[in-house]
Protein backbone atom coordinates (compact mmCIF):
# COMPACT_ATOMS: atom_id res chain seq x y z
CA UNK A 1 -50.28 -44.56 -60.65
CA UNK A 2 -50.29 -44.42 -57.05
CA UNK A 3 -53.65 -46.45 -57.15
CA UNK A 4 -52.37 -48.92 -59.42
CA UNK A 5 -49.12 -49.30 -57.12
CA UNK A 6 -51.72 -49.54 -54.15
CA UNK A 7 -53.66 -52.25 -56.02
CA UNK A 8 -50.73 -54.15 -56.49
CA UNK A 9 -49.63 -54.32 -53.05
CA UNK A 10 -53.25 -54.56 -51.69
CA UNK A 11 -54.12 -57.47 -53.96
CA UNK A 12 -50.55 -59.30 -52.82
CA UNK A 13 -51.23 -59.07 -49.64
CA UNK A 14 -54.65 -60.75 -49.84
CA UNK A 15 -52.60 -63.33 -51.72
CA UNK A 16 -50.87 -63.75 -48.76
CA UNK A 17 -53.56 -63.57 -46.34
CA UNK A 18 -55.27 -66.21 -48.50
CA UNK A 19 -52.40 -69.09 -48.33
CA UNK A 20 -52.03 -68.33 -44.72
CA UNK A 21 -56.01 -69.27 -44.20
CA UNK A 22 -55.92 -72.34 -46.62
CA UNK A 23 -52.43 -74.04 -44.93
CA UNK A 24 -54.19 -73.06 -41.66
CA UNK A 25 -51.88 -70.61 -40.22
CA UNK A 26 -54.30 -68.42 -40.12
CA UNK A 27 -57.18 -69.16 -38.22
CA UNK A 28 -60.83 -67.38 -37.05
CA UNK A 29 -59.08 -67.60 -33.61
CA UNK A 30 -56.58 -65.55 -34.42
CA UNK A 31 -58.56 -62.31 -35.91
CA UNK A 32 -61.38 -62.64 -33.71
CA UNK A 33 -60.16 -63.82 -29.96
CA UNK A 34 -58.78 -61.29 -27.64
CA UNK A 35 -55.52 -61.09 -26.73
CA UNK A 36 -56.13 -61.16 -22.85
CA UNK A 37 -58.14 -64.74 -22.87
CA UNK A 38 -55.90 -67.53 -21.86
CA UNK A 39 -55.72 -70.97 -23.21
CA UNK A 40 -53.83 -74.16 -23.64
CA UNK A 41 -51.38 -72.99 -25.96
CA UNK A 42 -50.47 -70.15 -23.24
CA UNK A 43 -47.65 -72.03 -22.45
CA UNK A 44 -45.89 -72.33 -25.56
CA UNK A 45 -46.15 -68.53 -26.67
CA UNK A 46 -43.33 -66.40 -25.43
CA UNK A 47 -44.62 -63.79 -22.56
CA UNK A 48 -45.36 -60.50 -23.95
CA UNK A 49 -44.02 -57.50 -22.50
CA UNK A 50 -45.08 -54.24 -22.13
CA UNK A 51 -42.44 -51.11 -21.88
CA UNK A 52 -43.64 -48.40 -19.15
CA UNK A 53 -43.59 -45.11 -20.26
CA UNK A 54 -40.46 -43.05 -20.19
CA UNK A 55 -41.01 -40.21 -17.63
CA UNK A 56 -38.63 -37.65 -17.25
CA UNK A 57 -36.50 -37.12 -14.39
CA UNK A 58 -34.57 -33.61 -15.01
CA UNK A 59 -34.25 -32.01 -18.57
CA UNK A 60 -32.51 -29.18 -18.82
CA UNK A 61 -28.48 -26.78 -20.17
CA UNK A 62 -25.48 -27.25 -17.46
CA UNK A 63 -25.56 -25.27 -14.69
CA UNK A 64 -25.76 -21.62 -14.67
CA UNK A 65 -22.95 -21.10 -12.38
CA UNK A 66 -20.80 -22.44 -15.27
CA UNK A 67 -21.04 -18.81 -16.41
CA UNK A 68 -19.46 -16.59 -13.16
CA UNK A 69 -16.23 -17.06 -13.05
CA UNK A 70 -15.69 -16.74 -17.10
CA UNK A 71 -18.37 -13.43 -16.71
CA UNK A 72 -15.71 -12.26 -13.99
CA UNK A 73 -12.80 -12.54 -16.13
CA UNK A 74 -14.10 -10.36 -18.74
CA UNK A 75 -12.14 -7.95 -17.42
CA UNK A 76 -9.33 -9.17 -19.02
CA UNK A 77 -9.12 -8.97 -22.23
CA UNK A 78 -8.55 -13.23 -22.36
CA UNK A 79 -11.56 -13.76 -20.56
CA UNK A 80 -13.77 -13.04 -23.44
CA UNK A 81 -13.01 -16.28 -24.97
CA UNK A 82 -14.30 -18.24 -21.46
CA UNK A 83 -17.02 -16.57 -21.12
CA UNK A 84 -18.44 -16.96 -25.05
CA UNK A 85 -17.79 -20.60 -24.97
CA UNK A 86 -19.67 -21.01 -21.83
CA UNK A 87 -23.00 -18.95 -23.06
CA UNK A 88 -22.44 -21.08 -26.09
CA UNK A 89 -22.97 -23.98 -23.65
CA UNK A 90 -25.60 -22.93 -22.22
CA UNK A 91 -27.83 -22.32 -25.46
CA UNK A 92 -26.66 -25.54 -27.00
CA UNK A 93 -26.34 -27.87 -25.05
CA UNK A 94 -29.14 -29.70 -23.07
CA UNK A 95 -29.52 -32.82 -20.81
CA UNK A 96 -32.06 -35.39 -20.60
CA UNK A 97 -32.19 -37.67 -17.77
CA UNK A 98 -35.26 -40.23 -18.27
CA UNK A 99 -36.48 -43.73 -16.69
CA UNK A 100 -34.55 -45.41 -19.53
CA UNK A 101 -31.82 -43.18 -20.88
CA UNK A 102 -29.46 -40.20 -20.39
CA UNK A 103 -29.58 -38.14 -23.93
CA UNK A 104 -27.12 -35.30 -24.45
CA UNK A 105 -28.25 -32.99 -26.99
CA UNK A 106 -24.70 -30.64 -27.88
CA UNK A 107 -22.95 -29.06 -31.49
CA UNK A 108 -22.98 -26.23 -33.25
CA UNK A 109 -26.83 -24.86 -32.78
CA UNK A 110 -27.45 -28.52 -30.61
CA UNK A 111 -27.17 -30.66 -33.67
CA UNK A 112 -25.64 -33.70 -32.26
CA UNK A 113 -27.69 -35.81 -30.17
CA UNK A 114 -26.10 -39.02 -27.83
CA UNK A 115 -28.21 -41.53 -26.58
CA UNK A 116 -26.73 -44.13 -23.21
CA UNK A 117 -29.26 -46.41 -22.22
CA UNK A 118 -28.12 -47.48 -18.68
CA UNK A 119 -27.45 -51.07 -19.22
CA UNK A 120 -24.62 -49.42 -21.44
CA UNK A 121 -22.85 -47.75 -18.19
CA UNK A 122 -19.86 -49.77 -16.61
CA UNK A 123 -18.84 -46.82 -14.01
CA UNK A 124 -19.46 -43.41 -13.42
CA UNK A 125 -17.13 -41.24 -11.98
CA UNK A 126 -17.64 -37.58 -10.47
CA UNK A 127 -15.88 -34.51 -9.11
CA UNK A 128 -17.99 -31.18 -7.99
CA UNK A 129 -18.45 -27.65 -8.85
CA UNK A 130 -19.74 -24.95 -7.52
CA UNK A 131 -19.31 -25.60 -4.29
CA UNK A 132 -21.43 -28.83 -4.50
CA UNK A 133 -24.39 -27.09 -6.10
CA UNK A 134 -23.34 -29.24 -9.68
CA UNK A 135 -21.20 -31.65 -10.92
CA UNK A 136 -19.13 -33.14 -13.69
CA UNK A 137 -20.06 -36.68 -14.25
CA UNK A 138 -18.40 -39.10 -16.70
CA UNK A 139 -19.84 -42.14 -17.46
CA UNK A 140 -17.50 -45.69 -18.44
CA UNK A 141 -19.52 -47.70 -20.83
CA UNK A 142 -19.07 -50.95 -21.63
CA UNK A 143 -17.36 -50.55 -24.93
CA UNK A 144 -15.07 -48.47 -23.82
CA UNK A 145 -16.07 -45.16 -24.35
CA UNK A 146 -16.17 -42.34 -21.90
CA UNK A 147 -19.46 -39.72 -21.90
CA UNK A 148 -17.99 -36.28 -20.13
CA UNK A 149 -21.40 -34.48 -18.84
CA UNK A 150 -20.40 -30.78 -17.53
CA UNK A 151 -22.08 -28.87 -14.40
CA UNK A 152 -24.81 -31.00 -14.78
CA UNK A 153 -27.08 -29.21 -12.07
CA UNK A 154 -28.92 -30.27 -9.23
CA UNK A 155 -26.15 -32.84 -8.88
CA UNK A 156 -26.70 -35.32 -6.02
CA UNK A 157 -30.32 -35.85 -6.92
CA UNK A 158 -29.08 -36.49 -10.85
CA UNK A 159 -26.27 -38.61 -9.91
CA UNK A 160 -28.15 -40.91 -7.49
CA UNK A 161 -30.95 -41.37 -10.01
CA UNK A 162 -28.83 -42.33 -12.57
CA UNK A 163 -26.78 -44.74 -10.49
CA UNK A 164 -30.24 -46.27 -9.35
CA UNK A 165 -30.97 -47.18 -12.76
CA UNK A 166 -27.88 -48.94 -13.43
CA UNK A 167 -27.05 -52.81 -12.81
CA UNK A 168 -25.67 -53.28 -9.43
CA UNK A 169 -22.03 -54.18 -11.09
CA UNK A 170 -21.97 -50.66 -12.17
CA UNK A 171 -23.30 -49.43 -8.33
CA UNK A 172 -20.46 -51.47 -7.01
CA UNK A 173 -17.73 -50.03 -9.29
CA UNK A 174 -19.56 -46.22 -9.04
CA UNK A 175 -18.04 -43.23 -6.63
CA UNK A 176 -20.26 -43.03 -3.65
CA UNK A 177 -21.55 -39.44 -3.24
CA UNK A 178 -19.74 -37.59 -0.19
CA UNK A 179 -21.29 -37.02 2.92
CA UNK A 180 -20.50 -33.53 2.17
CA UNK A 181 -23.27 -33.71 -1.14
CA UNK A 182 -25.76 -35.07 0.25
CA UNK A 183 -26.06 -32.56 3.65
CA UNK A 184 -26.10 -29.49 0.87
């Protein structure tokens, strides 16, 4: 069956293939010139682009440091609670800061995965922790929604990458880092 199926579409195809060549859409030109030779008609064709790869800037959980002060407070017995939730964080969730996105990988067991591209970002807006060392970031996009990112680590490097990326609208509405940031 699957050959007969594979037939089928095979043999429409060269159907297809067929009226192309006979109205002349189709042309020896087409199948046999290379892609890089210019001609005439170079003009008329739309300019092809070509993506560079994405390359990874910092990939990685929040910020270890997340995890003293809720290890501290173990010693009461309301600490507990703190300090689980911030392991928790630790093992499931993980950030991805690339040429062309930020992607936030979070959930139960890291099952939910968010994607910003950074023509999506309006404003970004910061506030440290851990005595400069990381940094909550939360990102304004253009729809409206806000993206909370928690003791995202190695913070002024992060944050000044990702605000390179966006449009300059964005760098103009953006919190500048502190003098303070960038001497640490």
């Amino acid at each position: 069956r699957i050959n007969k199926n594979n037939r089928l579409i095979s043999s429409q195809l060269m159907g297809t293939r067929k009226r192309a060549w006979e109205k002349g859409d189709l042309s020896d030109k087409d199948i046999f010139e290379d892609d890089d030779s210019s001609s005439d008609d170079d003009k008329t064709k739309k300019p092809k682009f070509k993506l560079e790869p994405e390359t990874v800037f910092f990939e990685g959980p929040p910020s270890i440091t997340e995890v003293v002060i809720p290890f501290i407070s173990i010693l009461t017995v309301i600490g507990i609670v703190p300090f689980i939730s911030a392991v928790s964080r630790q093992f499931w969730v993980k950030y991805k800061f690339t040429s062309r996105r930020v992607s936030i990988q979070s959930g139960f067991g890291g099952n939910t995965q968010t994607e910003i591209i950074y023509p999506d970002i309006d404003q970004i807006k910061y506030v440290y922790r851990a005595f400069g060392s990381a940094g909550d970031m939360v990102m304004f996009l253009k729809d409206g929604a806000k993206v909370e990112l928690r003791h995202v680590p190695n913070f002024s490097e992060v944050y000044s990458f990702v605000l390179s990326k966006c449009d300059s609208d964005c760098q103009a509405k953006s919190m500048k880092l502190s003098l303070v940031a960038n001497k640490a």
